[in-house]
Structures are given as C-alpha cells and as structure tokens.
N, C-alpha and C. Protein backbone atom coordinates (compact mmCIF):
# COMPACT_ATOMS: atom_id res chain seq x y z
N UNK A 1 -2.39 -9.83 -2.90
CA UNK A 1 -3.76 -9.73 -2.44
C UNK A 1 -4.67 -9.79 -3.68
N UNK A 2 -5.38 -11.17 -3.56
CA UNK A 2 -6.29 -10.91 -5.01
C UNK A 2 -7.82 -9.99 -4.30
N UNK A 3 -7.76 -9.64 -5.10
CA UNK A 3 -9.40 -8.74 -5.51
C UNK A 3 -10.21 -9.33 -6.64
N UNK A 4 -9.59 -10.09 -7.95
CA UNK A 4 -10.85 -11.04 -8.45
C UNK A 4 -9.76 -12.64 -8.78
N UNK A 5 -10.63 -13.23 -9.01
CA UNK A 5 -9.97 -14.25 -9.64
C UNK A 5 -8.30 -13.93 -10.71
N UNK A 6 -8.87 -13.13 -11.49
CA UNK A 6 -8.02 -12.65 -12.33
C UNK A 6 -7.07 -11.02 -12.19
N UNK A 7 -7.34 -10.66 -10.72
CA UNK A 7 -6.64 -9.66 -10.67
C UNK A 7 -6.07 -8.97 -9.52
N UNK A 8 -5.01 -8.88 -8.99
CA UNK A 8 -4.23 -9.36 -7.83
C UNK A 8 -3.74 -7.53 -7.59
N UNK A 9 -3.13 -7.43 -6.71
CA UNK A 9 -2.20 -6.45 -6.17
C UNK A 9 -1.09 -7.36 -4.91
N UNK A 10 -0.02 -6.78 -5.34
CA UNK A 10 1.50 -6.90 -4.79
C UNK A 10 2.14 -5.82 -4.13
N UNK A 11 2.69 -6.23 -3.43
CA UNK A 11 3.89 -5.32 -2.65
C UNK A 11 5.15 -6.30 -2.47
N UNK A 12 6.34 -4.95 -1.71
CA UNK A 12 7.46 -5.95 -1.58
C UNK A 12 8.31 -4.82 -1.75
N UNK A 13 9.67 -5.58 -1.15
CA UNK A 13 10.88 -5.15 -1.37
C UNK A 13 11.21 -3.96 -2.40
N UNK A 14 11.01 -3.45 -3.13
CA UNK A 14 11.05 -3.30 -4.11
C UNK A 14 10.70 -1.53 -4.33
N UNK A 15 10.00 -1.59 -3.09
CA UNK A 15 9.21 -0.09 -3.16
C UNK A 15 8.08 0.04 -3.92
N UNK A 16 7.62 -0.85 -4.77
CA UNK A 16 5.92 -0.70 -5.51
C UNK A 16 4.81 -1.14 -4.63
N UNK A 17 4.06 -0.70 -5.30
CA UNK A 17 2.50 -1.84 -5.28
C UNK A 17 2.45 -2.23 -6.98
N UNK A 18 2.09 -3.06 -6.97
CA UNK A 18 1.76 -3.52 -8.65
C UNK A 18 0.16 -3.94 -8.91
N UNK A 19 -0.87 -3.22 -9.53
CA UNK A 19 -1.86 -3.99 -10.04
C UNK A 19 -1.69 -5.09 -11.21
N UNK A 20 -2.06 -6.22 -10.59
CA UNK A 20 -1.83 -6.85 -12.35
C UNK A 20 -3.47 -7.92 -12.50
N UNK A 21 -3.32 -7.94 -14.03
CA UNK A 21 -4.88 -8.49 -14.86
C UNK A 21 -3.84 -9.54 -15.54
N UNK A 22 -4.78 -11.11 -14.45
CA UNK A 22 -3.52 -11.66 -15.55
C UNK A 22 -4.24 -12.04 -16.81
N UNK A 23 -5.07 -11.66 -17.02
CA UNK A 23 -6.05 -11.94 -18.43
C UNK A 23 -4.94 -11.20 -19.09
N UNK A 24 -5.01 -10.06 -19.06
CA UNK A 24 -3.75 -9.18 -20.18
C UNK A 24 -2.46 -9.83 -20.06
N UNK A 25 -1.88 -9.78 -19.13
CA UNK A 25 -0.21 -10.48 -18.74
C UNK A 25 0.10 -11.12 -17.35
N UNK A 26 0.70 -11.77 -17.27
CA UNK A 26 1.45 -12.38 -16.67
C UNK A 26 2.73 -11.76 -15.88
N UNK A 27 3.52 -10.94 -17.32
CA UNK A 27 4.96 -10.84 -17.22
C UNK A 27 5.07 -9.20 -16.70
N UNK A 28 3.72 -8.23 -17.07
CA UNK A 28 3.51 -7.21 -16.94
C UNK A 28 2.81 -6.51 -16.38
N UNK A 29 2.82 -5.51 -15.10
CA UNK A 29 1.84 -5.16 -14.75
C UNK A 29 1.17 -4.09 -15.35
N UNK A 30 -0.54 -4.01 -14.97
CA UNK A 30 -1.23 -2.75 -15.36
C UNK A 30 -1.03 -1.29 -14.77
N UNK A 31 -0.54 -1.35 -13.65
CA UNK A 31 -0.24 0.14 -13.28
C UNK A 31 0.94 -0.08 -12.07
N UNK A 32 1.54 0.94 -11.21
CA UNK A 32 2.47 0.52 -10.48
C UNK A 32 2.86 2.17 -9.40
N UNK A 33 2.64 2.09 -8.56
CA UNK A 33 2.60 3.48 -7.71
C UNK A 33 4.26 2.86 -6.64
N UNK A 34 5.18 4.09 -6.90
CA UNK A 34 6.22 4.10 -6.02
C UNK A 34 6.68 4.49 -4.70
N UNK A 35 7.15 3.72 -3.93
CA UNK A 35 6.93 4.47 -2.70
C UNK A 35 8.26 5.68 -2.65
N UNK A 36 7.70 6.99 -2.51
CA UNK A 36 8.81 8.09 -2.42
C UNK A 36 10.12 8.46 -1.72
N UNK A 37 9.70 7.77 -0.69
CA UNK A 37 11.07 7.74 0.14
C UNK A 37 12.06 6.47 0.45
N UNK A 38 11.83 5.02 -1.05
CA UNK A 38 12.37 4.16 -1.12
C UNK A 38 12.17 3.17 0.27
N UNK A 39 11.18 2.96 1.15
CA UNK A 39 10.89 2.58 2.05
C UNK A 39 10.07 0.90 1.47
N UNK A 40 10.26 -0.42 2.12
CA UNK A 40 9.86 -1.17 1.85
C UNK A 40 8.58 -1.16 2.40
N UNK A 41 7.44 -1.44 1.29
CA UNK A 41 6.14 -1.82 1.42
C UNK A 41 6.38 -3.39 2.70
N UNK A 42 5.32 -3.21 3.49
CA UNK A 42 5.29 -4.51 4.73
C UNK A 42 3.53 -4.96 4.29
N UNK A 43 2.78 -4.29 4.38
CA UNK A 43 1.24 -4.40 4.12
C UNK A 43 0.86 -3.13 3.14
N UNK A 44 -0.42 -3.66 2.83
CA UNK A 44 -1.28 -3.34 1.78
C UNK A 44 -2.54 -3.51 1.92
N UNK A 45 -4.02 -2.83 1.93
CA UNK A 45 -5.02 -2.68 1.88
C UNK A 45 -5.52 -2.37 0.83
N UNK A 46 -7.05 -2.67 0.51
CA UNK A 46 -7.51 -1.70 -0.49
C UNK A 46 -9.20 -1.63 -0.25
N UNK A 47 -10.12 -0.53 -0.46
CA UNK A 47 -11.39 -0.48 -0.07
C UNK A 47 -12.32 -1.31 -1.42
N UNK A 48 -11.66 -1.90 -2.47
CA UNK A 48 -12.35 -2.77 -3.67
C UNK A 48 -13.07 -1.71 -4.49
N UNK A 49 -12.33 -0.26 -4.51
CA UNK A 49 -12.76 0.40 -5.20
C UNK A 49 -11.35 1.45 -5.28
N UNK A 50 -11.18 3.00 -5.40
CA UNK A 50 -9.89 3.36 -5.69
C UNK A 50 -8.86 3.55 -4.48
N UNK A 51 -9.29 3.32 -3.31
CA UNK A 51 -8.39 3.77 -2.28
C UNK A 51 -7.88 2.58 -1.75
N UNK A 52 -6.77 2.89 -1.90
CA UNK A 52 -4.98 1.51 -2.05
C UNK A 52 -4.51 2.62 -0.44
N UNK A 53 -4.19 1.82 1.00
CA UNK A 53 -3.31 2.24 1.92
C UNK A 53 -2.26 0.50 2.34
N UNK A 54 -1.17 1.79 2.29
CA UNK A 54 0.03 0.91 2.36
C UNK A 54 0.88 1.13 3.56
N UNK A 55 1.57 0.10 4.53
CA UNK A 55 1.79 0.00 5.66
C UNK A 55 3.75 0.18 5.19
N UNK A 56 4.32 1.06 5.66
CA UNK A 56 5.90 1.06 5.39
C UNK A 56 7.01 0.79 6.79
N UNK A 57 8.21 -0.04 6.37
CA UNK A 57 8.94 -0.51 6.85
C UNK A 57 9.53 0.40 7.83
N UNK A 58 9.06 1.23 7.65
CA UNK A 58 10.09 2.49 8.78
C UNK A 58 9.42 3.46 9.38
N UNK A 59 8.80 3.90 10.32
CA UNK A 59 8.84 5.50 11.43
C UNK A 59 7.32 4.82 11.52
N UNK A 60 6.24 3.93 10.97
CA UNK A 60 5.18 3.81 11.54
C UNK A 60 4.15 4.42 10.25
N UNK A 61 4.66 4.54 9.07
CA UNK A 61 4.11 5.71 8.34
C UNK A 61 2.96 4.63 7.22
N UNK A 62 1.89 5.01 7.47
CA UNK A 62 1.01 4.48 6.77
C UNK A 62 0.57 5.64 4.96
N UNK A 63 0.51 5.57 4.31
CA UNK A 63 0.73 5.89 2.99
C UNK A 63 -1.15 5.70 1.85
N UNK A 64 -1.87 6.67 1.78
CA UNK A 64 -2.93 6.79 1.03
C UNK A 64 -2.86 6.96 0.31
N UNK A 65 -3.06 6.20 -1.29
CA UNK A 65 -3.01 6.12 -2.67
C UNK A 65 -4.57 6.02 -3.12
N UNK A 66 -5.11 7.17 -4.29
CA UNK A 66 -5.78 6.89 -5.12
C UNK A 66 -5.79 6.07 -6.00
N UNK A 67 -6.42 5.33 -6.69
CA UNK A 67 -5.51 4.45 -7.72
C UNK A 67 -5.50 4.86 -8.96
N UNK A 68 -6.43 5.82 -9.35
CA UNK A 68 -6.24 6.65 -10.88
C UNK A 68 -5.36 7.69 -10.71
N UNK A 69 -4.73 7.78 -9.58
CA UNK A 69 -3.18 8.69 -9.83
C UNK A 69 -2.12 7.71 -9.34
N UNK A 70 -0.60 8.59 -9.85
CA UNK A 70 0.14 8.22 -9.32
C UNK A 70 0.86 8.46 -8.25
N UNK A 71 0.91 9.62 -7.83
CA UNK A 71 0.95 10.32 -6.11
C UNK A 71 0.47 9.96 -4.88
N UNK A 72 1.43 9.97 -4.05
CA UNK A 72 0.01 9.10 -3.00
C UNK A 72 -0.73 10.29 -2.69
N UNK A 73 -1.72 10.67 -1.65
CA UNK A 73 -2.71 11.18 -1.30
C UNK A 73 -2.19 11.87 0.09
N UNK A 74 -1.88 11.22 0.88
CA UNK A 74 -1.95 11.45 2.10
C UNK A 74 -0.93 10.60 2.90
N UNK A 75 -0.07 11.15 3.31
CA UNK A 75 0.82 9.74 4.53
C UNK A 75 0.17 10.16 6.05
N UNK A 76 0.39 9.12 7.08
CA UNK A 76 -0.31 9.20 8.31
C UNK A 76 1.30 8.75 9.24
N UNK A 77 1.75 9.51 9.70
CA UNK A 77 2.37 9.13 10.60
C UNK A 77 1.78 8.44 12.13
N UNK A 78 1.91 7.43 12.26
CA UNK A 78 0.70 7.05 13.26
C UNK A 78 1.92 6.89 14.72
N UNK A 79 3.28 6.85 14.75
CA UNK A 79 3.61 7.37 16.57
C UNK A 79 4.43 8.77 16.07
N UNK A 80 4.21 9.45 17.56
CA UNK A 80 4.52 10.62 18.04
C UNK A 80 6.24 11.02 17.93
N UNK A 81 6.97 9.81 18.20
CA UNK A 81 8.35 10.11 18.04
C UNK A 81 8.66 9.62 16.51
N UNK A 82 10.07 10.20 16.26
CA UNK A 82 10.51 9.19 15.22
C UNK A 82 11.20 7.82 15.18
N UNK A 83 9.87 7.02 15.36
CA UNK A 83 10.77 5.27 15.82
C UNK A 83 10.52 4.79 15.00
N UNK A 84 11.38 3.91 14.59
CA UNK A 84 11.60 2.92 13.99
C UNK A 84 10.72 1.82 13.37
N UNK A 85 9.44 1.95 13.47
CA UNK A 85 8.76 0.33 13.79
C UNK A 85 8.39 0.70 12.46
N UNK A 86 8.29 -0.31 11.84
CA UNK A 86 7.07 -0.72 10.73
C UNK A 86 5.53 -1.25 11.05
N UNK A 87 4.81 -0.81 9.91
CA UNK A 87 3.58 -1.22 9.85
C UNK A 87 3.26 -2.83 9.55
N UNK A 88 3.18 -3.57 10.20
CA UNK A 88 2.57 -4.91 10.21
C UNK A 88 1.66 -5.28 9.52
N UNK A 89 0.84 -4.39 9.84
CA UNK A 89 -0.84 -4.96 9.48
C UNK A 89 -1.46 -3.61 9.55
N UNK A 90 -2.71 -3.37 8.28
CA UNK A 90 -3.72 -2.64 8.57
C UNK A 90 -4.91 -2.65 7.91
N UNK A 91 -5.89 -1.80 8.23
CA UNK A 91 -7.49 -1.71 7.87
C UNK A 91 -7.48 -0.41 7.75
N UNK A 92 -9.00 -0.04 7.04
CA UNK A 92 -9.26 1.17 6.88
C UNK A 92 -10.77 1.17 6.25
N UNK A 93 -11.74 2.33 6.98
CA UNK A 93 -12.53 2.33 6.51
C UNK A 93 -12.95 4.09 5.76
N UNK A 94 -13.84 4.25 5.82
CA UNK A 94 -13.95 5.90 5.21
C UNK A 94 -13.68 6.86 6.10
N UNK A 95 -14.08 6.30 7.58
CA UNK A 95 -13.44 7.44 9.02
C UNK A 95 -12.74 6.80 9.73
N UNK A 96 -12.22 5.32 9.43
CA UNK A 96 -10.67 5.19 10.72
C UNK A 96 -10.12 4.36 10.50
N UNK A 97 -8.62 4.27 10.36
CA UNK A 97 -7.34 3.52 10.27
C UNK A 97 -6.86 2.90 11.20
N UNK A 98 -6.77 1.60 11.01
CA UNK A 98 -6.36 0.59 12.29
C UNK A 98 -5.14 0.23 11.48
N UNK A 99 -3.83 0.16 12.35
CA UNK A 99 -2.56 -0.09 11.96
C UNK A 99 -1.80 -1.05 13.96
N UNK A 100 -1.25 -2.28 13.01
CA UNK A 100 -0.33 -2.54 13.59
C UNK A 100 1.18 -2.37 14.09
N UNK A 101 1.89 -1.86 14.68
CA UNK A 101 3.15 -1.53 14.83
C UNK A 101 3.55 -2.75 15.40
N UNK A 102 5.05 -2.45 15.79
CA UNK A 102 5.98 -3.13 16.10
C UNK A 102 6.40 -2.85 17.67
C-alpha cells in the first residue's frame, strides 16, 4: 500500500507490516511491527498519519498499531464465537471499524 510516491507499507505471510522509504533503501525496511500470535497479515489500513489496523488470517481478529511503537494497541475481536474466518478487507475511521469476514 503506497502512501507517497516514495513510501509504501507491506504485509504478508510472514507476520510483519514493513514501512519502507525507498529513497533510503530498497533492500531494507524503516520500521517493522510483528504480529504476536504468528498469525498471517490478510489486510492492512492506515489513517495517513500514526494509526496502522491490520486484518488477521484467523478468529476474525482485527489488530490496532500505533506506528511510533512497537506493540499493537488494541486487538478487536469482531465475531462472537471462536471461528475461523479471516479478515478480508477493512476501514477505519476515529469512531468505527468496518471489517470483512469470511
């Protein structure tokens, strides 16, 4: 997901988000927040200022990151049981979270 010409955010397999400036690198990113319970990142948001929410592969669990820390903030379990679905797709504004399930 770029945010400028020169400066992108990633997800993936992998369990990160990655900010990267490719003015500085290419090969390296500028910062990198982990997801805690090894769960694959599916989506990624960001408000173009510090609040990064990330959509995870398992129970529906949407994930609130500051971006000058490394902790997330807040997780949102968004269904009532423990199922299975991943987050698809989402939005977010300062009072409400729209998330896609499965």
């Amino acid at each position: 997901m770029y945010e400028s010409p020169s400066t992108l955010l990633s997800c993936g397999y992998d369990t990160y988000v990655r900010y990267w400036d490719l003015r500085t690198s290419t090969r390296k990113c500028v910062m990198e927040w982990e997801e805690p319970h090894d769960s694959t990142f599916y989506c990624l948001q960001t408000d173009g200022n510090h609040l990064l929410a990330t959509g995870s592969s398992y129970y529906g669990l949407v994930r609130l990151w500051d971006r000058r820390q490394r902790a997330c903030l807040h997780a949102f379990s968004l269904t009532s049981t423990p199922l299975s679905s991943p987050v698809y797709c989402l939005r977010f504004t300062t009072r409400h979270l729209y998330a896609a399930l499965s």
